[in-house]
N, C-alpha and C. Protein backbone atom coordinates (compact mmCIF):
# COMPACT_ATOMS: atom_id res chain seq x y z
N UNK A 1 53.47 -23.04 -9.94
CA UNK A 1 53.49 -24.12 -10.88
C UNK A 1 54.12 -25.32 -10.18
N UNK A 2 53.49 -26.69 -10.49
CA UNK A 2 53.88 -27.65 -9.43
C UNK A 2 54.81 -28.35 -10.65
N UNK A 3 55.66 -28.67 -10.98
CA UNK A 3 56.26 -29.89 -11.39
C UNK A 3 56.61 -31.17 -10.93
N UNK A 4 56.56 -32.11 -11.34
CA UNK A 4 56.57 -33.41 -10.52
C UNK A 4 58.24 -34.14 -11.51
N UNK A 5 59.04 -34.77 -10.86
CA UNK A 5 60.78 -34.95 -10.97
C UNK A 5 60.91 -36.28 -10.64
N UNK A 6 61.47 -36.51 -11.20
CA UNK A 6 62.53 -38.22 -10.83
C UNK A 6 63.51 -37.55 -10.08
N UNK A 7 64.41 -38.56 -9.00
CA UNK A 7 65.32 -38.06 -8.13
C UNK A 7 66.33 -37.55 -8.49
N UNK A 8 66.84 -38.29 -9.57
CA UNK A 8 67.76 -37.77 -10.85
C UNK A 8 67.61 -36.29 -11.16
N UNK A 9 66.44 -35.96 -11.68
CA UNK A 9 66.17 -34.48 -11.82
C UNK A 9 66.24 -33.58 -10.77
N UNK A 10 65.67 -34.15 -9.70
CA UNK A 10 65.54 -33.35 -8.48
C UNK A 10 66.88 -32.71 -7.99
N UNK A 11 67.68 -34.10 -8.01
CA UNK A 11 69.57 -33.34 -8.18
C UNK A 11 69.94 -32.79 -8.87
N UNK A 12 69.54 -32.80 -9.62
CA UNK A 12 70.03 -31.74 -11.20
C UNK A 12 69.79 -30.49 -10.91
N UNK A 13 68.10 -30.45 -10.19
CA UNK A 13 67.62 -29.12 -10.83
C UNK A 13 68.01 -27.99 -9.32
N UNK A 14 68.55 -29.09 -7.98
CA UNK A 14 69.22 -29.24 -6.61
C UNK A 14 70.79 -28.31 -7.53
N UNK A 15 71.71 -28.78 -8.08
CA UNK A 15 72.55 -28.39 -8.09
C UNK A 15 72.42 -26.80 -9.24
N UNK A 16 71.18 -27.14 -9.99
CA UNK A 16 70.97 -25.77 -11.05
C UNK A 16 71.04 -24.33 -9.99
N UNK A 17 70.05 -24.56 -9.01
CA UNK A 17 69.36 -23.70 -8.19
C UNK A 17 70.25 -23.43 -6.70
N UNK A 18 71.52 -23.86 -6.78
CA UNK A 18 72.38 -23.85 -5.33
C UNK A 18 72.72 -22.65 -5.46
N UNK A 19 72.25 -21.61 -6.10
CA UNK A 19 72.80 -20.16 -5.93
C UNK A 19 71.47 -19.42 -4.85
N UNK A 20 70.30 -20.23 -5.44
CA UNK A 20 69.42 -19.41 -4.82
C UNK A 20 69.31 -19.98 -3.02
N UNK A 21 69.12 -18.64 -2.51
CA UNK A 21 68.33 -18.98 -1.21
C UNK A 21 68.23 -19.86 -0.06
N UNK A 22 66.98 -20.36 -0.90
CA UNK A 22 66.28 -22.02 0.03
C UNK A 22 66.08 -22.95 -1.61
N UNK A 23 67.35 -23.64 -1.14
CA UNK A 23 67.48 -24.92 -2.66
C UNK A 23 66.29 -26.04 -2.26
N UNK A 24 65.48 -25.99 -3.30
CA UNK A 24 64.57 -27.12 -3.00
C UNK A 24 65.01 -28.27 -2.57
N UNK A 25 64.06 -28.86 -1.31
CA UNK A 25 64.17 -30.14 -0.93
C UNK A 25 64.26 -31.46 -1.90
N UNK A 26 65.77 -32.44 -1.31
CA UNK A 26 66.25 -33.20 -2.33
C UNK A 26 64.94 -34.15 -2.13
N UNK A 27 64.35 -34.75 -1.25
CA UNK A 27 63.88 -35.75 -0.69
C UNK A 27 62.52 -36.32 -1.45
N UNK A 28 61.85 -34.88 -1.75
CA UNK A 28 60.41 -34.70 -2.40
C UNK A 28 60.83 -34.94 -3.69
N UNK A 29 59.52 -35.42 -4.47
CA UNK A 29 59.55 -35.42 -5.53
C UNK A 29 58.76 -34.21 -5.93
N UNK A 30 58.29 -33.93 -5.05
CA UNK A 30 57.35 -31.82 -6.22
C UNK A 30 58.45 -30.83 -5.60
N UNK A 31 58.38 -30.24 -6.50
CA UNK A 31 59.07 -29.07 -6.62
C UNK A 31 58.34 -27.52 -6.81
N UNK A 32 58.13 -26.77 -6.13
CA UNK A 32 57.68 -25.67 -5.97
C UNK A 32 58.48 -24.43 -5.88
N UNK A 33 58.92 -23.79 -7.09
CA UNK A 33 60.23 -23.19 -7.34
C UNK A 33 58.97 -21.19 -7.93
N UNK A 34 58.73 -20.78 -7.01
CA UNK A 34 58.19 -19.26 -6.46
C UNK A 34 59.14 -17.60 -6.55
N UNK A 35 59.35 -17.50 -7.51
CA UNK A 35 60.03 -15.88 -7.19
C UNK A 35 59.89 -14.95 -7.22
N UNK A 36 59.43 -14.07 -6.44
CA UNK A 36 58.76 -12.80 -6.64
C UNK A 36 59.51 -11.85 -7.63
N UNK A 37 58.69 -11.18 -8.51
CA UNK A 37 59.36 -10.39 -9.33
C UNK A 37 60.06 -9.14 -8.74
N UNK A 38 61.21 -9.18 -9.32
CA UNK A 38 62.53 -7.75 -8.78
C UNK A 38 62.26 -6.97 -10.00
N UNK A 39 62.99 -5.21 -9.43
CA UNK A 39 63.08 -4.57 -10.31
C UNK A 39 64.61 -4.00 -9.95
N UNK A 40 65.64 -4.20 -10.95
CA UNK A 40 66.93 -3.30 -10.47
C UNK A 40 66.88 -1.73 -11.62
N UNK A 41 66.79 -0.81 -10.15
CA UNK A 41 67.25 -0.04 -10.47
C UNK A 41 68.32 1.12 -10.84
N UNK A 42 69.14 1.00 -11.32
CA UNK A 42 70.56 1.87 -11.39
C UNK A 42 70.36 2.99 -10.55
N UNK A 43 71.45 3.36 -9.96
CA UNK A 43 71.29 4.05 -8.40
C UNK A 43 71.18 5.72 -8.97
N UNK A 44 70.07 6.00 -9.44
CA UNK A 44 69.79 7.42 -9.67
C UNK A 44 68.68 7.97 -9.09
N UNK A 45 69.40 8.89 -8.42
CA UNK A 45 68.64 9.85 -7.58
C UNK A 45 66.88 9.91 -8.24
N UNK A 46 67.56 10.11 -8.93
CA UNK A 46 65.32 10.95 -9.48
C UNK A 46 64.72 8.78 -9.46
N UNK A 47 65.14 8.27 -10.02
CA UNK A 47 64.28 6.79 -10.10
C UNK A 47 64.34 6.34 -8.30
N UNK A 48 65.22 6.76 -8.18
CA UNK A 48 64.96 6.46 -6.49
C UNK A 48 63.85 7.33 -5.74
N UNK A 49 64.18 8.79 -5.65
CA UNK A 49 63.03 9.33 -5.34
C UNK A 49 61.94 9.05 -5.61
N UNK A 50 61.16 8.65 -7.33
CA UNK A 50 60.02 8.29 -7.37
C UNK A 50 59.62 6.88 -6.95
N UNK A 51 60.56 5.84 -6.95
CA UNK A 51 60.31 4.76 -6.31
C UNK A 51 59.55 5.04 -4.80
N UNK A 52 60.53 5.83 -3.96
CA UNK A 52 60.40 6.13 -2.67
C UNK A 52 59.22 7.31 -1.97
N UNK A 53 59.16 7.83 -3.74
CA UNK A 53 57.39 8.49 -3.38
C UNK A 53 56.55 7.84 -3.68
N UNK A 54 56.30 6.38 -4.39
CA UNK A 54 55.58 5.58 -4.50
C UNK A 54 55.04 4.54 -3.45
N UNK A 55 56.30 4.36 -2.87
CA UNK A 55 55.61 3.78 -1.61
C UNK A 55 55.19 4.61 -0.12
N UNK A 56 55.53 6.09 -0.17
CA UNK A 56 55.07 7.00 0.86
C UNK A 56 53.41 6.85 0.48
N UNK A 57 52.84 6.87 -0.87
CA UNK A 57 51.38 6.85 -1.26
C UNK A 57 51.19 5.64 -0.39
N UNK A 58 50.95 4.75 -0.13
CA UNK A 58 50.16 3.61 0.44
C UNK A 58 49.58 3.89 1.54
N UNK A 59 50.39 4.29 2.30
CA UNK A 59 49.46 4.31 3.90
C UNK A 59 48.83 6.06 4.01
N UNK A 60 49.00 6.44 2.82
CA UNK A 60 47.95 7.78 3.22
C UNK A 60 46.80 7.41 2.90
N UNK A 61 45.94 8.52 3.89
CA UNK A 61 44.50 8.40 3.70
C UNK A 61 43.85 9.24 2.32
N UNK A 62 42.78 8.95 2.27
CA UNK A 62 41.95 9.31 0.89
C UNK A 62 42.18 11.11 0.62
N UNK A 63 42.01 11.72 2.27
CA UNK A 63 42.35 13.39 2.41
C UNK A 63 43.82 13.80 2.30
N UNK A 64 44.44 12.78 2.44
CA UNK A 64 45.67 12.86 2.22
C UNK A 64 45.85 12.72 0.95
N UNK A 65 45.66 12.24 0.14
CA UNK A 65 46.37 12.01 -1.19
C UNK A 65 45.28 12.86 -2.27
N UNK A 66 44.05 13.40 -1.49
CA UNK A 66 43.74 14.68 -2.46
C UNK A 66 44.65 15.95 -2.09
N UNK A 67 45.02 16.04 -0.74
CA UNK A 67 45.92 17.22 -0.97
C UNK A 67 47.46 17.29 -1.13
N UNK A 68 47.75 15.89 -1.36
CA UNK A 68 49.19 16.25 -2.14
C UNK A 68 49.00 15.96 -3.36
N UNK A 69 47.63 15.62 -4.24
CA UNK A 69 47.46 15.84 -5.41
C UNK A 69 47.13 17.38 -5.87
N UNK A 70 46.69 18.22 -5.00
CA UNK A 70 46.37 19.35 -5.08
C UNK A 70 47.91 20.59 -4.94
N UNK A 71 48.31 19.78 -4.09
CA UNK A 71 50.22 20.49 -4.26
C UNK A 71 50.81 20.01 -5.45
N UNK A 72 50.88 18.75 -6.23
CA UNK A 72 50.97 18.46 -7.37
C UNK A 72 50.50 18.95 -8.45
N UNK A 73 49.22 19.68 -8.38
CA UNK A 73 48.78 20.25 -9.50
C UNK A 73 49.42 21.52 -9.58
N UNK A 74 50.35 22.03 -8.64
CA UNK A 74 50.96 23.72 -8.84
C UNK A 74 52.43 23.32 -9.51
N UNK A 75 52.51 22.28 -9.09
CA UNK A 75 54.18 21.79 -9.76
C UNK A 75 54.32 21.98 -11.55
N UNK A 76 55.52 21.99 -12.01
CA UNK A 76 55.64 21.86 -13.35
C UNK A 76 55.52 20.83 -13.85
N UNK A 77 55.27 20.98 -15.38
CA UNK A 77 55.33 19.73 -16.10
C UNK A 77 56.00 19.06 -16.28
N UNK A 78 57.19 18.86 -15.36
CA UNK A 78 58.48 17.95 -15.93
C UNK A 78 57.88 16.72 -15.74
N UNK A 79 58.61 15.66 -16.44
CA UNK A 79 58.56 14.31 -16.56
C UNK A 79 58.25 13.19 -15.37
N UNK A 80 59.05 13.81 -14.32
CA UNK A 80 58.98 13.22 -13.25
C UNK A 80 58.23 13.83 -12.11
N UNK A 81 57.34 15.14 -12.41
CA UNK A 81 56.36 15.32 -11.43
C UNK A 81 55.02 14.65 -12.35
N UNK A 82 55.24 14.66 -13.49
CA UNK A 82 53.92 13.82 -14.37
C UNK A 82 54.20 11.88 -13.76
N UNK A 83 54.87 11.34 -13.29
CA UNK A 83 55.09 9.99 -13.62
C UNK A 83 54.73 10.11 -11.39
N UNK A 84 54.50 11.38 -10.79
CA UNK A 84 53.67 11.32 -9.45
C UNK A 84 52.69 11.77 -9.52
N UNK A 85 51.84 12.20 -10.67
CA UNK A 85 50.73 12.68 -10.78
C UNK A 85 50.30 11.28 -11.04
N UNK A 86 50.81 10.51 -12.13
CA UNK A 86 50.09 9.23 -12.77
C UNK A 86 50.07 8.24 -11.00
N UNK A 87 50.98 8.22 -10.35
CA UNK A 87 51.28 7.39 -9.36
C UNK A 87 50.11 7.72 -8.39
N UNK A 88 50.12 9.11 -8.20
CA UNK A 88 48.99 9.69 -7.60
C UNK A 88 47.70 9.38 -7.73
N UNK A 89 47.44 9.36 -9.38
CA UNK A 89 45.98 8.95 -9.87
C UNK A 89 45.69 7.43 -9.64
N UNK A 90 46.81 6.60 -10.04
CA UNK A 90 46.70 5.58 -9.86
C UNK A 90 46.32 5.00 -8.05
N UNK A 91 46.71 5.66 -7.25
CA UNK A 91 46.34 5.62 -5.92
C UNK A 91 45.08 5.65 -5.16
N UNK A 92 44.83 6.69 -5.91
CA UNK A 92 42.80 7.28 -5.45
C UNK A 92 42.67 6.05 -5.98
N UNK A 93 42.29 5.61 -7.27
CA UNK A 93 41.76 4.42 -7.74
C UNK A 93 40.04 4.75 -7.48
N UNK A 94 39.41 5.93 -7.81
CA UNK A 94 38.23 5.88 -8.50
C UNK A 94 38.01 5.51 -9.35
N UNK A 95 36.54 5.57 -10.19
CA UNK A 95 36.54 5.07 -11.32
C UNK A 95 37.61 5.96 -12.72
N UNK A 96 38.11 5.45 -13.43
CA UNK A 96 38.66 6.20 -14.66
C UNK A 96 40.18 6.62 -14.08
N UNK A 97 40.33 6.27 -12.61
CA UNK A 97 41.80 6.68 -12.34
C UNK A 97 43.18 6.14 -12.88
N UNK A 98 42.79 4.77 -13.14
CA UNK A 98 43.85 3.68 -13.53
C UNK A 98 44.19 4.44 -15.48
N UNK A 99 42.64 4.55 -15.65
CA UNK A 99 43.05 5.04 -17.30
C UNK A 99 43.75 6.35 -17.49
N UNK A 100 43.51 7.00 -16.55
CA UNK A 100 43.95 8.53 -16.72
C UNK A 100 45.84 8.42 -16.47
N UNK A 101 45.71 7.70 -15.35
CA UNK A 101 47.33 7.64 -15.16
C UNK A 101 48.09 7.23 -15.76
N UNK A 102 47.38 6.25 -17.00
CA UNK A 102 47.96 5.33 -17.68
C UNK A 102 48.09 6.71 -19.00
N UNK A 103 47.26 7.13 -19.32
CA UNK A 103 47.29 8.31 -20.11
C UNK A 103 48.81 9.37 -19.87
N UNK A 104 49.14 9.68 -18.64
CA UNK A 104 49.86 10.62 -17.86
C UNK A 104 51.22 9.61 -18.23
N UNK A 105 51.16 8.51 -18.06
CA UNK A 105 52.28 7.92 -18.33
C UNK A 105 52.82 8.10 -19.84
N UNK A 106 51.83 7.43 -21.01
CA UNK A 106 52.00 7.38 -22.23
C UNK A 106 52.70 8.59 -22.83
N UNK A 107 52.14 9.92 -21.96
CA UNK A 107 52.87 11.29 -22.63
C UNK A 107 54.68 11.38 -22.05
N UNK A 108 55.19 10.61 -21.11
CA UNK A 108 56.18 10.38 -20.56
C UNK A 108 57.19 9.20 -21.73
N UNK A 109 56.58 8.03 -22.47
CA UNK A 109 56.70 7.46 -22.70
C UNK A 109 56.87 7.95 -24.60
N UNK A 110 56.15 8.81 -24.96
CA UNK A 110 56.43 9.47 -26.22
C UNK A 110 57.22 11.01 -26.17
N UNK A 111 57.33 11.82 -25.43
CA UNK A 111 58.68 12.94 -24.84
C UNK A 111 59.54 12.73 -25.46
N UNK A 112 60.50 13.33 -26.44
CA UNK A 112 61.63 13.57 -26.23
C UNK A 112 62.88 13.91 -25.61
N UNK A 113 62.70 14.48 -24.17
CA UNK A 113 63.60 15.56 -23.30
C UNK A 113 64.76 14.01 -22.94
N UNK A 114 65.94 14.69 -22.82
CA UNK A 114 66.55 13.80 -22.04
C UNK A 114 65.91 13.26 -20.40
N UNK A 115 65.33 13.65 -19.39
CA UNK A 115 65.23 13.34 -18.63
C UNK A 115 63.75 12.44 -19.14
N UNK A 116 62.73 12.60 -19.88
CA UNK A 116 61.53 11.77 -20.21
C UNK A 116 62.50 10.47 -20.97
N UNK A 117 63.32 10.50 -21.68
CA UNK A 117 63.45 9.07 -21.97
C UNK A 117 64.24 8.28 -20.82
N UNK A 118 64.90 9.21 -19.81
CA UNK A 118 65.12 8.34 -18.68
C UNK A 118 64.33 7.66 -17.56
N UNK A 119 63.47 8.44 -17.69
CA UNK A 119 62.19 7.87 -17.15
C UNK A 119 61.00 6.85 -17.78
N UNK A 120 61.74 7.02 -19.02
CA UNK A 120 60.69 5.89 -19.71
C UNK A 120 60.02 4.58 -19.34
N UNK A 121 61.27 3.87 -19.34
CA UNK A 121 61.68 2.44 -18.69
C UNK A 121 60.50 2.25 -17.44
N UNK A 122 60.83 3.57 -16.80
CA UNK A 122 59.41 3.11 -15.37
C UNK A 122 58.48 3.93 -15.42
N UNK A 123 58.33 4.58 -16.67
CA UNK A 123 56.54 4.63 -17.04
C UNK A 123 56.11 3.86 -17.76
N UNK A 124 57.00 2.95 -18.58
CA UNK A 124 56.27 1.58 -19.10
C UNK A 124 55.63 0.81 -18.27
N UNK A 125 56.69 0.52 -17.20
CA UNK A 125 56.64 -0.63 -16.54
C UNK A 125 55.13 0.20 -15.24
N UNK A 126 55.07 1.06 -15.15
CA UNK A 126 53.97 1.01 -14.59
C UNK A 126 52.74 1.66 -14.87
N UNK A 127 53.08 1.58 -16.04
CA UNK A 127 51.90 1.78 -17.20
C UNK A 127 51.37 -0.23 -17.73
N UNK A 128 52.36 -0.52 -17.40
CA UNK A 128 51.87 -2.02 -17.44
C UNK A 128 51.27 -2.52 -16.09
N UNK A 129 51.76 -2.04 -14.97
CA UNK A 129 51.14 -2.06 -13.94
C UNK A 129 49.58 -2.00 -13.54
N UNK A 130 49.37 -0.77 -14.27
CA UNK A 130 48.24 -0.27 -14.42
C UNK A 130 47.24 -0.59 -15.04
N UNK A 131 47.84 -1.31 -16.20
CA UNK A 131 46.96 -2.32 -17.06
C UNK A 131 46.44 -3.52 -16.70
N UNK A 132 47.08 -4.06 -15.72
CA UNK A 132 46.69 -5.26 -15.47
C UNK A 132 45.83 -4.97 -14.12
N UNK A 133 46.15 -3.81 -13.31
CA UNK A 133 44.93 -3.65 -12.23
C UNK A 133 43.86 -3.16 -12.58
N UNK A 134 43.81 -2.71 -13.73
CA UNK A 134 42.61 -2.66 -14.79
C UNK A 134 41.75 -3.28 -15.32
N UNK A 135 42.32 -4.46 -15.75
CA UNK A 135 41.92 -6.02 -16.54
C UNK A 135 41.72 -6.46 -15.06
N UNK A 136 42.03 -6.81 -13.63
CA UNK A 136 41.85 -7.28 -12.09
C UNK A 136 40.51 -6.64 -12.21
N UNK A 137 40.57 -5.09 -12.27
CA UNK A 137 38.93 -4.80 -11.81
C UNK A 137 38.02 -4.86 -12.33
N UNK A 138 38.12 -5.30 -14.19
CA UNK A 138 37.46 -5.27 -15.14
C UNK A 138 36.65 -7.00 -14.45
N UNK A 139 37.24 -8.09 -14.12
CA UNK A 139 37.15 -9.02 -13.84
C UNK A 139 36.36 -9.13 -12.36
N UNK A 140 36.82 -8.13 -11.87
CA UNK A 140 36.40 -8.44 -10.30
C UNK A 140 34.49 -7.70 -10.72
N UNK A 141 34.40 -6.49 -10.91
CA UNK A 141 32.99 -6.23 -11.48
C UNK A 141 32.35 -7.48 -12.55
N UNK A 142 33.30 -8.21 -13.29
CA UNK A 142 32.33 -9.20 -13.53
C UNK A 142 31.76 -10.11 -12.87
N UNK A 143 32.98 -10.77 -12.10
CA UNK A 143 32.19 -11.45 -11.22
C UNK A 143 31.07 -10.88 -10.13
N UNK A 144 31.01 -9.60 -9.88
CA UNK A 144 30.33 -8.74 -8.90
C UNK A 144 28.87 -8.82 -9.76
N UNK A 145 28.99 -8.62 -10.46
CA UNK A 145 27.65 -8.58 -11.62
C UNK A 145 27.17 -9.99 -11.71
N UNK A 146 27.96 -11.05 -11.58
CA UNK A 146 26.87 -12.37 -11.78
C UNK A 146 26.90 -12.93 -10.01
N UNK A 147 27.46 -12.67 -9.26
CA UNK A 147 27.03 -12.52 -8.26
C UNK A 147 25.23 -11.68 -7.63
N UNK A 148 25.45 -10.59 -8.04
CA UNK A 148 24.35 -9.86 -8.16
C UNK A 148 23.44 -10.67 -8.93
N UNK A 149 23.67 -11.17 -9.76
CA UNK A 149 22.40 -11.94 -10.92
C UNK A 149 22.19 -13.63 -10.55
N UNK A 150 23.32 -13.90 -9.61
CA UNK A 150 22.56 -15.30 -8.97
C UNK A 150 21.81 -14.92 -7.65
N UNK A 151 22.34 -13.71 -6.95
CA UNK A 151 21.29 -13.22 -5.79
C UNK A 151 19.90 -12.81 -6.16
N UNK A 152 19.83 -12.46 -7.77
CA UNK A 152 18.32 -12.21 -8.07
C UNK A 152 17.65 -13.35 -8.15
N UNK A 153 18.38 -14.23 -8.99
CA UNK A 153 17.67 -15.58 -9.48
C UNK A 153 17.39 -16.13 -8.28
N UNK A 154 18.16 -15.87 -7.16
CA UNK A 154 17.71 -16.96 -5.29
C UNK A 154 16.90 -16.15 -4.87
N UNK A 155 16.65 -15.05 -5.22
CA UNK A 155 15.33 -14.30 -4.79
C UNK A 155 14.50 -14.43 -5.08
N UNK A 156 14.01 -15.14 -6.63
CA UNK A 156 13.34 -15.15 -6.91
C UNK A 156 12.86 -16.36 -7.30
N UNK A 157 13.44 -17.42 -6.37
CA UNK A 157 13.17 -18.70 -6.10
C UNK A 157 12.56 -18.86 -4.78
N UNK A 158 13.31 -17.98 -3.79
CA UNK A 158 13.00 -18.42 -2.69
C UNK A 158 11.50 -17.74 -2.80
N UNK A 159 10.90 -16.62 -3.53
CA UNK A 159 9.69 -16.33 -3.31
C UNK A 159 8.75 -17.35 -4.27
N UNK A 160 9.11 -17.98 -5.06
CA UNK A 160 8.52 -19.08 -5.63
C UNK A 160 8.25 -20.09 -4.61
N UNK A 161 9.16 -20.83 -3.89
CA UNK A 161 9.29 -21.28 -2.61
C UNK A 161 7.87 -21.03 -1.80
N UNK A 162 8.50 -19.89 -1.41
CA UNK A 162 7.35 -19.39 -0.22
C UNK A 162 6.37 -19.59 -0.90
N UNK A 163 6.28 -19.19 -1.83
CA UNK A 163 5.00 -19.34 -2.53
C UNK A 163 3.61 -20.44 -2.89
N UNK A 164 4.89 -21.38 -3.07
CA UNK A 164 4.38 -22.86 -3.21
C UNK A 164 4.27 -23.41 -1.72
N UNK A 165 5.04 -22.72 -0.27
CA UNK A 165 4.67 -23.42 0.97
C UNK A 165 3.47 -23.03 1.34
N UNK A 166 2.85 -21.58 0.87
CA UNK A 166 1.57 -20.85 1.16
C UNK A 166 0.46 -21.42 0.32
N UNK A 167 0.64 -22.56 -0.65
CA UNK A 167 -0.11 -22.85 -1.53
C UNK A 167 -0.24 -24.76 -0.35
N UNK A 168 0.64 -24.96 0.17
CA UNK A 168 0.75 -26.33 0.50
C UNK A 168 0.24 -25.97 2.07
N UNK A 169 0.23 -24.66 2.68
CA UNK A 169 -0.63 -24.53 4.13
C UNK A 169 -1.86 -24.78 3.66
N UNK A 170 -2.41 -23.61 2.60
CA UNK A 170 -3.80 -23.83 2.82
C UNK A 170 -4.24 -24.99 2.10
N UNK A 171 -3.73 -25.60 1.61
CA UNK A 171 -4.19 -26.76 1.36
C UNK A 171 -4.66 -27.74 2.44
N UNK A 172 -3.74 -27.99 3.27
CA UNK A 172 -3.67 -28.60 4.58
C UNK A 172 -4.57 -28.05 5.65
N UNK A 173 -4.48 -26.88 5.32
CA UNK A 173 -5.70 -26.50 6.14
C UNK A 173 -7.56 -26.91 5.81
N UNK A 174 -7.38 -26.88 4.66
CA UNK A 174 -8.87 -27.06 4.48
C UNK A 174 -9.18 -28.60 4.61
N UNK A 175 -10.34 -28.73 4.63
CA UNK A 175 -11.08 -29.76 4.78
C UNK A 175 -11.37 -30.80 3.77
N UNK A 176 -11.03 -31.92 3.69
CA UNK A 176 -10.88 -32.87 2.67
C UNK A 176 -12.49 -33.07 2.39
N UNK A 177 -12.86 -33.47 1.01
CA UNK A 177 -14.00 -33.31 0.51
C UNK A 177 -14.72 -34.31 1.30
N UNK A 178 -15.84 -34.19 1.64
CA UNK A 178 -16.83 -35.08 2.03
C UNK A 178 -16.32 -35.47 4.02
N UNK A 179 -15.46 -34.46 4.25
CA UNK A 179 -14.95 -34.92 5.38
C UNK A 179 -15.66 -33.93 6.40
N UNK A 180 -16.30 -34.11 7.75
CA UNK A 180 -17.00 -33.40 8.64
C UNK A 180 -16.26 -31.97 9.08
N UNK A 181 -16.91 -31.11 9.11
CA UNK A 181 -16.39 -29.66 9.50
C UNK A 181 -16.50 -29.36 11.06
């Protein structure tokens, strides 16, 4: 978000922001004030572990993360091997994976056990996660689909095209009326 400041403000918003970082430049008048979203987590073992099995998923390969989904499927149902199953599903990212995990979460998110409502908090939050890379791909296939449907419509111009240049050869080729052969 760009905001545009009188110099006045610019000091103001200079002395608001002297806690953070890199304090915006006094000099400019735009201001470009960017923060990536944090998550604090209270230093517990199990939210740490699944944090820290969440990011071990990224750099495995596709055979990789069917067979520690397949060691996952012998595990119990506790709360927090369900919230690496959802993490899991959410990973493959086939079709219906994002919904299923989001499913796997919701049963985390209605639980009673003491350890499911401690886990709640970050099956919401990446059950919201999940929602929105959902609504991303819901969007990205749309545009994929009118992409696809302006590549038909140029296809089927350019053979109109051709069509009309094959209509403008032989024209040119033939012999104007009354003109010697």
């Amino acid at each position: 978000m760009m905001i545009k400041l009188s110099a006045p403000l610019v000091a103001a918003c200079a002395l608001l922001l002297a806690g953070c970082a890199a304090p915006p430049p006094v000099k400019q008048t735009a201001v470009l004030v960017q923060t990536p979203p944090r998550i604090v987590v209270v230093a517990d073992p199990k939210l740490s572990e699944l944090l820290a099995y969440q990011a071990s998923l990224r750099p495995m390969t596709p055979a990789e993360l069917v067979k520690a989904q397949l060691e996952l499927s012998r595990a119990d149902h506790a709360p927090q091997n369900t919230i690496r199953r959802a993490m899991l599903q959410a990973t493959l990212r086939t079709p219906g994976d994002l919904a299923r995990a989001q499913t796997l979460l919701d049963s985390i998110t209605q639980a009673s056990s003491d350890e499911a409502k401690l886990l709640a908090p970050l099956a919401q939050f990446l059950s919201g996660q999940y929602a929105d890379l959902r609504r991303q791909d819901e969007a990205v296939e749309r545009l994929n689909g009118q992409v696809r449907e302006a590549q038909r419509r140029n296809d089927q111009l350019n053979e109109k095209l051709e069509a009309l240049k094959n209509i403008e050869r032989s024209l040119s080729v033939r012999p104007a009326a009354g003109a010697p052969k």
